[in-house]
Every structure is written in structure tokens, then in C-alpha cells.
C-alpha atoms as a PDB file:
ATOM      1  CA  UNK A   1      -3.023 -12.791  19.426  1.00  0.00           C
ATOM      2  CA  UNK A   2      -1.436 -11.958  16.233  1.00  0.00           C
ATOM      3  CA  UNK A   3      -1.824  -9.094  13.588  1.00  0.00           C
ATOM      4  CA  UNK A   4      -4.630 -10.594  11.198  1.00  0.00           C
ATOM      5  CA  UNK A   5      -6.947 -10.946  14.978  1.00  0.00           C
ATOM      6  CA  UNK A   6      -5.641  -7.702  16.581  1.00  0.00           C
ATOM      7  CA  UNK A   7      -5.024  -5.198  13.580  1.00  0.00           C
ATOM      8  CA  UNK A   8      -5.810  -2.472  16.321  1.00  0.00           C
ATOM      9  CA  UNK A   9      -3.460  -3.454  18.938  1.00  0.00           C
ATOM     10  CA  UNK A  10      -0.999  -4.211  16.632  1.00  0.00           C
ATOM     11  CA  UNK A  11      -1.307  -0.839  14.928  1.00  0.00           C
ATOM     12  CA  UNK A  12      -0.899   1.010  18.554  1.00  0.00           C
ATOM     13  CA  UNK A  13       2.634  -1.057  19.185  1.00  0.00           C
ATOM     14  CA  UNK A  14       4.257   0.050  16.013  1.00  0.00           C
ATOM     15  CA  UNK A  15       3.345   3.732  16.267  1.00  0.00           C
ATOM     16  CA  UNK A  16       4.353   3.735  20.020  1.00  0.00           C
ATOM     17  CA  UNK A  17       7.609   2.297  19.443  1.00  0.00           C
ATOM     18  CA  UNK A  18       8.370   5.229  17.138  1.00  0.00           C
ATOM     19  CA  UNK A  19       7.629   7.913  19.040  1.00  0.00           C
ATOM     20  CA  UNK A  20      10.466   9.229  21.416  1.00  0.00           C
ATOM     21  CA  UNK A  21       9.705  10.402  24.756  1.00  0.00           C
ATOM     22  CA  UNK A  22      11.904  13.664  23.858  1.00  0.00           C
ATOM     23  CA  UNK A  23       9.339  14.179  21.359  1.00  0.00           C
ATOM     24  CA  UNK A  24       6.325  13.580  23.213  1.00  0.00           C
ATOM     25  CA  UNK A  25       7.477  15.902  25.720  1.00  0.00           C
ATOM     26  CA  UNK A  26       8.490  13.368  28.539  1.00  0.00           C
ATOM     27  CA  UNK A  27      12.099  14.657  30.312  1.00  0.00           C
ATOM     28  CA  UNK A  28      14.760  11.864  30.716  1.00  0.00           C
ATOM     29  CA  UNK A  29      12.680   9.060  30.221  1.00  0.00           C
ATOM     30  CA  UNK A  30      14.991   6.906  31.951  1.00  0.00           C
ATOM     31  CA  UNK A  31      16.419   3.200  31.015  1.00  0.00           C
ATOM     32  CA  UNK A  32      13.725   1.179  28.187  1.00  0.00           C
ATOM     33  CA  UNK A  33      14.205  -1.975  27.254  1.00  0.00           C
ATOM     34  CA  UNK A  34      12.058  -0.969  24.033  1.00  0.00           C
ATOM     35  CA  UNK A  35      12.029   2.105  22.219  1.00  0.00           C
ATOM     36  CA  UNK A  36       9.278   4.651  22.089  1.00  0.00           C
ATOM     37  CA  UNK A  37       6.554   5.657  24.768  1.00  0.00           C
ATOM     38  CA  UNK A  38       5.902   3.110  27.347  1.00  0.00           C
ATOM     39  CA  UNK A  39       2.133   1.927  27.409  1.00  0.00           C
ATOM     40  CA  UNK A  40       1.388   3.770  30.484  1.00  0.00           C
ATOM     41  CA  UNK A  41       2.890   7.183  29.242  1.00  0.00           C
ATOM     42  CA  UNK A  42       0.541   6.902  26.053  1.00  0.00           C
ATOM     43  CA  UNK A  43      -2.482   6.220  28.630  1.00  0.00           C
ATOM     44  CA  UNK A  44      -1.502   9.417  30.873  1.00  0.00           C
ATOM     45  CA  UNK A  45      -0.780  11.751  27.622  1.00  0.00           C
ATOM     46  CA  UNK A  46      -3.939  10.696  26.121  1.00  0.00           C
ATOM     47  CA  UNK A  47      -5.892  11.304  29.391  1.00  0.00           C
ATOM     48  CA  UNK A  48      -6.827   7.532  30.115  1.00  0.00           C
ATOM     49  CA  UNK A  49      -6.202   5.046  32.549  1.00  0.00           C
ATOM     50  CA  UNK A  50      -3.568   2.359  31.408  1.00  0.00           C
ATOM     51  CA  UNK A  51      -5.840  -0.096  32.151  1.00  0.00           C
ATOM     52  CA  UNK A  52      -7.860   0.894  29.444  1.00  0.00           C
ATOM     53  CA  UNK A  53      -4.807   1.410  26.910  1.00  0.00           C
ATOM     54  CA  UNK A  54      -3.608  -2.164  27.957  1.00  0.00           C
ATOM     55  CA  UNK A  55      -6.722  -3.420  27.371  1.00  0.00           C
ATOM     56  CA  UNK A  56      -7.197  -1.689  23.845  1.00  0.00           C
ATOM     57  CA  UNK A  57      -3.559  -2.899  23.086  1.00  0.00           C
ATOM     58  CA  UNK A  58      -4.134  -6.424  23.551  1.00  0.00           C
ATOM     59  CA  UNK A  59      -8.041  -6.615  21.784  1.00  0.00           C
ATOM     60  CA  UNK A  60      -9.941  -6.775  25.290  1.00  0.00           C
ATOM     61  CA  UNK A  61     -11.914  -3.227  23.784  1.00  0.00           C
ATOM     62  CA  UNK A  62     -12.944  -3.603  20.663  1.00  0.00           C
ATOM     63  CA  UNK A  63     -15.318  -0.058  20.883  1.00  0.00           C
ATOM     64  CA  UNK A  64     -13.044   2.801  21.950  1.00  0.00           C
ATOM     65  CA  UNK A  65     -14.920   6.322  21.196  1.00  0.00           C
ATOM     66  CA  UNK A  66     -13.830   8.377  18.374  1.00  0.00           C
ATOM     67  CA  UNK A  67     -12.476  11.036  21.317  1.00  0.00           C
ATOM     68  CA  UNK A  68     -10.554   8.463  22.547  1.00  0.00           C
ATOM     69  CA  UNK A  69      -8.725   7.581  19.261  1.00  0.00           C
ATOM     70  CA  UNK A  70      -8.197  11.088  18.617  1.00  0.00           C
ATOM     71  CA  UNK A  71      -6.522  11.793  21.780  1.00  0.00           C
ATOM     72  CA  UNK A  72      -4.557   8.881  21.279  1.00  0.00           C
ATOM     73  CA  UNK A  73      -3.420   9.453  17.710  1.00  0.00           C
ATOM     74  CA  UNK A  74      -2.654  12.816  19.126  1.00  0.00           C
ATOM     75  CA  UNK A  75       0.016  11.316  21.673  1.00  0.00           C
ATOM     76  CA  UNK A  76       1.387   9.233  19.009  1.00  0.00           C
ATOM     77  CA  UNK A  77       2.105  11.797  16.289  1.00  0.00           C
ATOM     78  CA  UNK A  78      -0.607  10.410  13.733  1.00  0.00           C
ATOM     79  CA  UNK A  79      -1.081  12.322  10.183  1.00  0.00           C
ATOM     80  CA  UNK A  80      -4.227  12.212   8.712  1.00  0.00           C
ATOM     81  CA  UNK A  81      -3.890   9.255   6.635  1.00  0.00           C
ATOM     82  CA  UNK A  82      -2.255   7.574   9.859  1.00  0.00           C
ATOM     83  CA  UNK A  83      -5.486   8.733  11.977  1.00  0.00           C
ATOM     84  CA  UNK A  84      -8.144   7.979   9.242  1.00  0.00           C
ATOM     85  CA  UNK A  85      -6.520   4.213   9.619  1.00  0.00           C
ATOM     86  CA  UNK A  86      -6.682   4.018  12.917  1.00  0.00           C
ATOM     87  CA  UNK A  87     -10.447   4.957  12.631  1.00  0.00           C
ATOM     88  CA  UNK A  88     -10.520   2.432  10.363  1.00  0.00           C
ATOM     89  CA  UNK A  89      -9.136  -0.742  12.577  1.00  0.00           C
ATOM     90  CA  UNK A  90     -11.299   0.450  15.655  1.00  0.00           C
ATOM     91  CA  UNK A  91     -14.318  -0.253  13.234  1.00  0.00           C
ATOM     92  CA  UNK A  92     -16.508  -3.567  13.711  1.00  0.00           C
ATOM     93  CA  UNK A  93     -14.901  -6.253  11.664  1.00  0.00           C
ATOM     94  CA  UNK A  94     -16.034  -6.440   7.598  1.00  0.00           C
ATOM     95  CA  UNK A  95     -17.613  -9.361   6.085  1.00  0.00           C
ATOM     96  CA  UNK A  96     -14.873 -10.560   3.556  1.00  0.00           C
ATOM     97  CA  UNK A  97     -13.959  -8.983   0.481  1.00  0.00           C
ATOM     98  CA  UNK A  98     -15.316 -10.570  -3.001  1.00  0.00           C
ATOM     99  CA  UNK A  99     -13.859 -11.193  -6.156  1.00  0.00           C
ATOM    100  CA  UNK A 100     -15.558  -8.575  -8.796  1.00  0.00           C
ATOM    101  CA  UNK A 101     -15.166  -8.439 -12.308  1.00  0.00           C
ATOM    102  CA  UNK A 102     -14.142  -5.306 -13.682  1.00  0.00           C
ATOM    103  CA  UNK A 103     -17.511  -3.565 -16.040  1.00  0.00           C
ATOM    104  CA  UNK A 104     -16.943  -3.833 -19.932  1.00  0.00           C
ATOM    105  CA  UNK A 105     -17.107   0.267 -20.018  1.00  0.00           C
ATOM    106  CA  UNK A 106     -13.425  -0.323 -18.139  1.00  0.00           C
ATOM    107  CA  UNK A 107     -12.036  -3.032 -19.833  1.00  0.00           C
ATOM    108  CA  UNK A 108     -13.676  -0.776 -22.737  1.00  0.00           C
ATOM    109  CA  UNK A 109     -11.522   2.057 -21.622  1.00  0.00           C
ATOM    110  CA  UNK A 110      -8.596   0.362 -20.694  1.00  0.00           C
ATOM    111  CA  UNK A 111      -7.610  -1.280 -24.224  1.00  0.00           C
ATOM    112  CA  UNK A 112      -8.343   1.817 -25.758  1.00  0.00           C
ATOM    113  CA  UNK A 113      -5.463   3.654 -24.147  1.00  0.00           C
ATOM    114  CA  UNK A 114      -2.579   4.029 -25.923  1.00  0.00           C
ATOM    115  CA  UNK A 115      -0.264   3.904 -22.787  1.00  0.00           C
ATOM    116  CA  UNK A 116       0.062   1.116 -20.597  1.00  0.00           C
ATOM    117  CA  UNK A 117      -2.719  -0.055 -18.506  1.00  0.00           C
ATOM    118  CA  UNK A 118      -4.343  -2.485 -16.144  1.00  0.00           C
ATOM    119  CA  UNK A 119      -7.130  -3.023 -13.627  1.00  0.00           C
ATOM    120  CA  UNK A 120      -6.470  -3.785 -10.032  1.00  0.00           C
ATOM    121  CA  UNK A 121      -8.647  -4.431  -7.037  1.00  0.00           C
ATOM    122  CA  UNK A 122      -7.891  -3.369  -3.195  1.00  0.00           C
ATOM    123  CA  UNK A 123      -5.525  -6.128  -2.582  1.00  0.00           C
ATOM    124  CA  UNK A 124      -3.266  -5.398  -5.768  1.00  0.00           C
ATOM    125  CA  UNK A 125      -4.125  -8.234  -7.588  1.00  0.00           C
ATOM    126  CA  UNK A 126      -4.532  -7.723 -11.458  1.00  0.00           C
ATOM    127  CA  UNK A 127      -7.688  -8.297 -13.020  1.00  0.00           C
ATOM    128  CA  UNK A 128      -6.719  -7.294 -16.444  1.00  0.00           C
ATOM    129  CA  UNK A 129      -4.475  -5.405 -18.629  1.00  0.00           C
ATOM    130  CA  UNK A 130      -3.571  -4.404 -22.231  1.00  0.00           C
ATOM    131  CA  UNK A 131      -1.089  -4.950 -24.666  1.00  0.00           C
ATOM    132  CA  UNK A 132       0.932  -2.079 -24.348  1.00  0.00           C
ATOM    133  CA  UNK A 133       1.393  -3.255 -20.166  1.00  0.00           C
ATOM    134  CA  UNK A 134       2.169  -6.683 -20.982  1.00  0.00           C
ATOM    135  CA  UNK A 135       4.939  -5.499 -22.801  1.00  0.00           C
ATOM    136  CA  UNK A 136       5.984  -2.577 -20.419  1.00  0.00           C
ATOM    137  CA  UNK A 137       6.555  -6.319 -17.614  1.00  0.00           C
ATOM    138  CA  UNK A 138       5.331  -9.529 -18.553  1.00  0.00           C
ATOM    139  CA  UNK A 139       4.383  -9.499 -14.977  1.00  0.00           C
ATOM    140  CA  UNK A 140       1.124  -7.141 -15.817  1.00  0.00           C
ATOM    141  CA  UNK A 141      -0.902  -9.770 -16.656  1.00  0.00           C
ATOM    142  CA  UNK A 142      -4.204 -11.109 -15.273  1.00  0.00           C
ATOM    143  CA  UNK A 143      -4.074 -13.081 -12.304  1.00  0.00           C
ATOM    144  CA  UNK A 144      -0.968 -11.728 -11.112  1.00  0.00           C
ATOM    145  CA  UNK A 145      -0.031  -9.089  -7.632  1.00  0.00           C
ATOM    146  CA  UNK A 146       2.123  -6.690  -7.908  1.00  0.00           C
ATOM    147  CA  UNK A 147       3.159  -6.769  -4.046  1.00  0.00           C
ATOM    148  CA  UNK A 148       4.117 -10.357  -4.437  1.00  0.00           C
ATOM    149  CA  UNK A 149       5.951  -9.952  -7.799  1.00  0.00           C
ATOM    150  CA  UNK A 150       7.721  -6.790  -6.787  1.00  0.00           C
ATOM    151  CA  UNK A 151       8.894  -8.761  -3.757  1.00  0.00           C
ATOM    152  CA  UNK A 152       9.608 -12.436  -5.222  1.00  0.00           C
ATOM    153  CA  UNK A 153      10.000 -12.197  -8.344  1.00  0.00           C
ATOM    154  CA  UNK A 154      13.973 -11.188  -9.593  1.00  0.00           C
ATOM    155  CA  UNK A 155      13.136  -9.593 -12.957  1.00  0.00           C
ATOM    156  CA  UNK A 156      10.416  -7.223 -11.568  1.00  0.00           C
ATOM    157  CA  UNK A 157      12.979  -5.290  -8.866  1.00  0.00           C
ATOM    158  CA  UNK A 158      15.596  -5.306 -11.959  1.00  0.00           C
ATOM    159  CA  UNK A 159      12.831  -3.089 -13.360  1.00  0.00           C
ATOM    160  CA  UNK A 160      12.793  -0.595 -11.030  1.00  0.00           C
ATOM    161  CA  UNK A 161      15.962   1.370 -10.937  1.00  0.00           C
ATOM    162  CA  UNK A 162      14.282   2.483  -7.660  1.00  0.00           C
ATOM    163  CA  UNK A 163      13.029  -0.541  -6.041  1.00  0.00           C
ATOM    164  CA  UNK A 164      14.063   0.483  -2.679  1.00  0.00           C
ATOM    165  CA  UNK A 165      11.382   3.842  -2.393  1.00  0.00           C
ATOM    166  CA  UNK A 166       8.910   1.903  -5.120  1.00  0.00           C
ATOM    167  CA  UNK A 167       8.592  -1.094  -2.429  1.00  0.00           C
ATOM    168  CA  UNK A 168       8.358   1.168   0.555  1.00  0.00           C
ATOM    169  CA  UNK A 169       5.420   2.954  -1.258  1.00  0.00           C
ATOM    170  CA  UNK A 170       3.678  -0.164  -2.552  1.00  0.00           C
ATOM    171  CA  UNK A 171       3.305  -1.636   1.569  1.00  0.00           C
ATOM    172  CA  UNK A 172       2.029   1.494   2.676  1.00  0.00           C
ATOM    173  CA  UNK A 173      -0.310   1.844  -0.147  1.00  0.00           C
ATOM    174  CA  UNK A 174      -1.326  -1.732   0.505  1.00  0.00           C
ATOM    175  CA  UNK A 175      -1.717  -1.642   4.079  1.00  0.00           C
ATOM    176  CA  UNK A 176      -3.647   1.775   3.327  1.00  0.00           C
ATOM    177  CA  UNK A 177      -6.125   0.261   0.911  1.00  0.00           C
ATOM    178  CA  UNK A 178      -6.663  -3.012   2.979  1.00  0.00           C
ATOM    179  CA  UNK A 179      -7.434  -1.226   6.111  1.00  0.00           C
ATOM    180  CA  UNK A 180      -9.373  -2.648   8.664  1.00  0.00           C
ATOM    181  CA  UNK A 181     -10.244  -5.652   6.451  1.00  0.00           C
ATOM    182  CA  UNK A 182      -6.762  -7.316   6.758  1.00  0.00           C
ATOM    183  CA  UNK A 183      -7.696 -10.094   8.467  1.00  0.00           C
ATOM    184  CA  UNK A 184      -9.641 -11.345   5.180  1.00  0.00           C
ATOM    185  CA  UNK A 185      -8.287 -14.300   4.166  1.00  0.00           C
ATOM    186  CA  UNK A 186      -6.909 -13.066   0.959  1.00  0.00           C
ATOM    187  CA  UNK A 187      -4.694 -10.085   2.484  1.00  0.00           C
ATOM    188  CA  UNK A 188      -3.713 -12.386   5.158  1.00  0.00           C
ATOM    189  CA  UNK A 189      -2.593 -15.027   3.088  1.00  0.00           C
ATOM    190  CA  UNK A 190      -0.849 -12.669   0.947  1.00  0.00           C
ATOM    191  CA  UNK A 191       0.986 -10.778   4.018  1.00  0.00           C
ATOM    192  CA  UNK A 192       1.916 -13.858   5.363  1.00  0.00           C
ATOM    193  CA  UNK A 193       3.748 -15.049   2.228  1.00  0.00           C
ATOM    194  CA  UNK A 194       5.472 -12.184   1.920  1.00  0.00           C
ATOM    195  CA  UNK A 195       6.440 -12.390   5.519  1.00  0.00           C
ATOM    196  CA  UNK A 196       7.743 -15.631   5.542  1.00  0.00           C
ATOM    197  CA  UNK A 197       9.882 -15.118   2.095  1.00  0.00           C
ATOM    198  CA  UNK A 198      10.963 -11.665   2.096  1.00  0.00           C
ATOM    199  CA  UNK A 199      12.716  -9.811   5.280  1.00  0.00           C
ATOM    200  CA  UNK A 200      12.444  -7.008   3.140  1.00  0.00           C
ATOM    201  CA  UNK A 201       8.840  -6.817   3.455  1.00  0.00           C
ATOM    202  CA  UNK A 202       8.764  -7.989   6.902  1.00  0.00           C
ATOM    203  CA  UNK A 203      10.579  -5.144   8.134  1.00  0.00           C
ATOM    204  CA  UNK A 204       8.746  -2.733   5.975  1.00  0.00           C
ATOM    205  CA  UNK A 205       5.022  -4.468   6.945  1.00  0.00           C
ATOM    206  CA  UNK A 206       6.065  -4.199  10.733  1.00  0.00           C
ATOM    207  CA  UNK A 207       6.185  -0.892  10.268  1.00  0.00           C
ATOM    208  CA  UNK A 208       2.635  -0.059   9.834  1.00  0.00           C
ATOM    209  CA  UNK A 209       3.068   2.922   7.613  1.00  0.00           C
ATOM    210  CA  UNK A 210      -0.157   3.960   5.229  1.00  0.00           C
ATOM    211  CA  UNK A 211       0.411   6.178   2.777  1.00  0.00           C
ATOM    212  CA  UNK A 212      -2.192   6.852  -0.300  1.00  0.00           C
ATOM    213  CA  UNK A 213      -1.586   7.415  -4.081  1.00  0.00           C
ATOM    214  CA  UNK A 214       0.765  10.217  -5.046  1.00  0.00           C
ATOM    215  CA  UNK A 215       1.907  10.455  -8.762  1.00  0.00           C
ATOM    216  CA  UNK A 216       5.139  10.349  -8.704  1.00  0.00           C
ATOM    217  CA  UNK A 217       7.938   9.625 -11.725  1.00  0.00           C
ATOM    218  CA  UNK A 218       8.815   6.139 -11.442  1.00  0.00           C
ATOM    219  CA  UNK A 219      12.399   4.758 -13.092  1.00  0.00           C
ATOM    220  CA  UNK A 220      12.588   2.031 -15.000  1.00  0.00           C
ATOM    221  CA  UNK A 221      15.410  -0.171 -16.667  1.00  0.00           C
ATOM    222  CA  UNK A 222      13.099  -2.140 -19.225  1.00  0.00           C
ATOM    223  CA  UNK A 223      15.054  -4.776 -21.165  1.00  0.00           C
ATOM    224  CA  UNK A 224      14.465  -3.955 -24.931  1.00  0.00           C
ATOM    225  CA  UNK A 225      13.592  -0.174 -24.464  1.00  0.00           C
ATOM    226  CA  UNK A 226      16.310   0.764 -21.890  1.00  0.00           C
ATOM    227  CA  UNK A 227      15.755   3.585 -19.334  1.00  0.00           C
ATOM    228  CA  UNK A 228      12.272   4.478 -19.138  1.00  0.00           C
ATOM    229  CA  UNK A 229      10.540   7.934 -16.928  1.00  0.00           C
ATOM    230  CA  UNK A 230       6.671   7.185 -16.142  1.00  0.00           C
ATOM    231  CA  UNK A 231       4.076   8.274 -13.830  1.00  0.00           C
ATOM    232  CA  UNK A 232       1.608   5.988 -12.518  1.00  0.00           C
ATOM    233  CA  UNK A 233      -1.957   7.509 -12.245  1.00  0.00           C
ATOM    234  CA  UNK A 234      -4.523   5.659 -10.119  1.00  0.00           C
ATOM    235  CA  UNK A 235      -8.405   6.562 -11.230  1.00  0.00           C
ATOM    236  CA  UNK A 236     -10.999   5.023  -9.357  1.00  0.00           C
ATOM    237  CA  UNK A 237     -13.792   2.989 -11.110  1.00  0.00           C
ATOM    238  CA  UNK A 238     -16.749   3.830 -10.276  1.00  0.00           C
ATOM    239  CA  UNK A 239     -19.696   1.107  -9.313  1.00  0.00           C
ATOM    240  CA  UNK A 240     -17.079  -0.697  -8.015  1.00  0.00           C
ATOM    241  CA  UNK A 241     -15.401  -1.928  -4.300  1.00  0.00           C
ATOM    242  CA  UNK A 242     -12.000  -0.537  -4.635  1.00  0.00           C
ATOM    243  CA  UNK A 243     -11.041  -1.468  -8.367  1.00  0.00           C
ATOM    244  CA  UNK A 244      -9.189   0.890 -10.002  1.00  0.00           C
ATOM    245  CA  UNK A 245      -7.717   1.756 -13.688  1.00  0.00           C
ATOM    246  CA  UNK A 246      -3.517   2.188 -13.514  1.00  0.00           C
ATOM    247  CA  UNK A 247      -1.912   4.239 -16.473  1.00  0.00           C
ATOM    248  CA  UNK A 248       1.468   4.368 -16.667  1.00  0.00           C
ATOM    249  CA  UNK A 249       2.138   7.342 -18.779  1.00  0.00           C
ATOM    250  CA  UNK A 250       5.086   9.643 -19.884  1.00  0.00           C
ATOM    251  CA  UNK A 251       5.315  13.477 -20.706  1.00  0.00           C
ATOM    252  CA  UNK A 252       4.425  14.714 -23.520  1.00  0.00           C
ATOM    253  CA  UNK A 253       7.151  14.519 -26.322  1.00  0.00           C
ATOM    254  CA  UNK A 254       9.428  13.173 -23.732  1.00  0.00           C
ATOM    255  CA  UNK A 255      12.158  10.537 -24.911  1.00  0.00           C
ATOM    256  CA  UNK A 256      10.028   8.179 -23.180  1.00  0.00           C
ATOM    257  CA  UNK A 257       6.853   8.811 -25.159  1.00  0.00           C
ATOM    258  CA  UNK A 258       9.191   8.160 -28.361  1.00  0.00           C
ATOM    259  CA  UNK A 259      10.610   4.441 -26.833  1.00  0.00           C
ATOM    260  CA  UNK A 260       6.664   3.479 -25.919  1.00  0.00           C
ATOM    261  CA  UNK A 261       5.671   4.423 -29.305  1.00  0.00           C
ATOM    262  CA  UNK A 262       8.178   1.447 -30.082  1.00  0.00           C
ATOM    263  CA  UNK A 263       7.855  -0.914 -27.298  1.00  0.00           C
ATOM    264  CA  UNK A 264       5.285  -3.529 -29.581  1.00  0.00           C
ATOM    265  CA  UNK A 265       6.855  -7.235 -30.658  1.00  0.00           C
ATOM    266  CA  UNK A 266       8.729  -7.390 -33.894  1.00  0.00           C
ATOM    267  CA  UNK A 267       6.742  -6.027 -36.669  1.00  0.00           C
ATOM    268  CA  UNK A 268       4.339  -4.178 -35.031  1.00  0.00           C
ATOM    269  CA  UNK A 269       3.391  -0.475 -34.291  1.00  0.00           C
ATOM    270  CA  UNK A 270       2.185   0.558 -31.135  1.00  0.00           C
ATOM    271  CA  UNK A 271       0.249   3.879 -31.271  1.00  0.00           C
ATOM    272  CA  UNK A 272       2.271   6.953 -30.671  1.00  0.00           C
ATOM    273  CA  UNK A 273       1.622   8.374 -26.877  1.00  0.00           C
ATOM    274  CA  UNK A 274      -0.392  12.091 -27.296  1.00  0.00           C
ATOM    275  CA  UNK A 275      -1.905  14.063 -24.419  1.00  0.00           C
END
């Protein structure tokens, strides 16, 4: 039974395997062929049988209580955005996730910005974006995913003088934002891809980290406009499942602002950047 039909069990193996038994309180812990807490030793610290573990392990219990999943993300060192996810995979399964158009008061908003912008949905696919984005990466562009671009695509890690962290955060965002409805066709085809061509993201994805939206300075080495500081911000549009609006903006009067001001084709005159 593989990931996309056991998210759950899946899940539990990769957050076991992490956790030492020096650090879940267990003395010695002897010779392990694996690393991490044996299955049994999460069952006992959580305060159920291993039969029961097993079974939710390998997708035999598909309705553990919420006091069971606490006690277990307890033994395994969960954070909150580890636990909320683990809430989320022990939920029945979701019907699969439709295509949506993003509302004209977006798109509305989105050309109107003078920084670069785009719409995405849950599974990082881009629904739209404007000018000022296309030119930031040709890669912003409707139709296109991020994930698979930042991962296959040559020109887009040259971009990031970072690529290392940026990918690292991009898979945990994913998996965070897919959550219990990765076995939808879409994110399954999409994980598998990456799986198959990039050992990069395989090692990343097997992982299981989830991690949400933090605005952070992100490093770029753009092509025409040289070394370029931005922070992506993530807004939420309402009426929607999961789209949201990504602006990619600089400081205020930084040198950054000044090279976006300039970033349009020949002859043009892209509006200066003001907050």
C-alpha cells in the first residue's frame, strides 16, 4: 500500500524514524536495524496496544479518535502544524479537488499591482499572472507549477541564489496545503513526477515535513536585472478553495525597488514600486 492509499500510515513511518529513543526517553535502546522508535515503543508511549498502532500504520483503522492522535503526535514530537496534519490524514477521504477560475475582482487586483504577481491554487499550479511576473521568470505564466519548474526546469534553480532552503520550503508548503487530499489525482500525478525525475525531491517528499507560509526575503540572480531581494506574500482569496494572490515585493526605496521599476522589455516603463 503506497503513499497516495495510506497518507496516514505513511505519515506515522517518517515521523517515527526521526525520533530517537534518547529523545523519547527510552534508555539504551539497543541494536535497530532502522532508525527512530520502533512501532511497539510508539504504541506503549502513546498508551495503546501495538496491535492497534500496527494496524493504524498499515491503513487497517481508518477512524482513530482525536485522543488517540494526540497522544500519538505527543510520542512523536509533532508541532502544531505537524499535529494539525496529522488531524488532517486521519480525516475521511475528500471528493477530488476541481479546477476553479480565479473571480475578475482578483485578476482585477492582480494586474493592478505594480509588483509582481500571480494566482495559484492548492496544488501550486498558476492560474494567472501579470506582466511585471512574467518578466521577474518566464516561468510565471498560466498553466505552469512552480514545484515542477523549481525542480525540472534548469533556469528556474539558476534563479534562486538559494535554491537549496527555497525547495525545502516549497515541499513542505506543498505537502501542507495538499493535506489529506493527496491522493487526488492531480497531487499524485504531480508527486510522482517529481519522484521519479528528481532525487532531490524524493528525499525531501519522504520526509513528510509541513510547514505553512512565512515571509521571508528570497534571493534572486535574475538575468537582465542582476541580484534581486524580495519577499513573497501569500493573501488568501476569498470565495475561493485554496486560491491565493502571490506578490513578490521589495522594501521600500530598496535597490531592488529601483531594478523592478526597470525590469519592462525594451522601451517600456514599468511603474515605480511605492508602499
Amino acid at each position: 500500500m503506497g503513499e497516495t492509499t495510506n497518507a496516514l500510515g505513511a505519515f506515522l513511518r517518517a515521523r517515527r524514524e526521526l525520533v530517537t529513543p534518547q529523545r523519547a526517553g527510552i534508555p539504551g535502546g539497543g541494536v535497530r536495524r532502522t532508525p527512530g522508535l520502533r512501532r511497539e515503543e510508539v504504541a506503549l508511549l502513546a498508551g495503546i496496544s501495538a496491535d492497534y498502532y500496527l494496524r493504524l500504520e498499515r491503513g487497517r483503522n481508518r477512524n482513530p479518535s482525536v485522543q488517540v492522535l494526540e497522544s500519538i503526535a505527543r510520542v512523536l514530537r509533532l508541532d502544531a502544524e505537524h499535529r494539525a496534519h496529522l488531524m488532517a490524514l486521519a480525516c475521511e477521504f475528500q471528493p477530488p479537488v476541481r479546477r476553479q477560475a480565479p473571480p475578475p475582482s482578483a485578476l482585477d487586483l492582480m494586474a493592478s499591482l505594480a509588483q509582481p504577481a500571480f494566482i495559484e491554487d492548492r496544488g501550486f499550479d498558476i492560474l494567472a499572472a501579470n506582466d511585471l511576473a512574467r518578466m521577474l521568470s518566464p516561468r510565471l505564466v498560466a498553466g505552469g507549477n512552480q514545484l515542477r519548474d523549481l525542480f525540472l526546469d534548469p533556469d528556474e534553480r539558476a534563479l534562486h541564489r538559494d535554491w537549496e532552503i527555497v525547495a525545502e520550503c516549497f515541499v513542505a508548503g506543498f505537502r501542507q496545503a495538499v493535506g489529506s487530499d493527496g491522493g487526488d489525482p492531480r497531487f499524485a500525478g504531480l508527486t510522482g513526477e517529481l519522484t521519479r525525475a528528481s532525487p532531490h525531491f524524493r528525499r525531501l517528499w519522504a520526509r513528510h515535513e509541513v510547514r505553512g507560509h512565512r515571509s521571508a526575503p528570497i534571493r534572486l540572480d535574475h538575468p537582465r536585472a542582476g541580484e534581486l531581494v524580495l519577499t513573497r506574500e501569500q493573501l488568501t482569496i476569498s470565495g475561493t478553495d485554496g486560491l491565493k494572490l502571490i506578490v513578490y515585493h521589495p522594501e521600500a526605496g530598496s535597490e531592488t525597488a529601483g531594478k523592478l521599476s526597470r525590469l519592462g522589455p525594451a522601451g517600456t516603463t514599468v511603474p515605480r514600486v511605492t508602499h
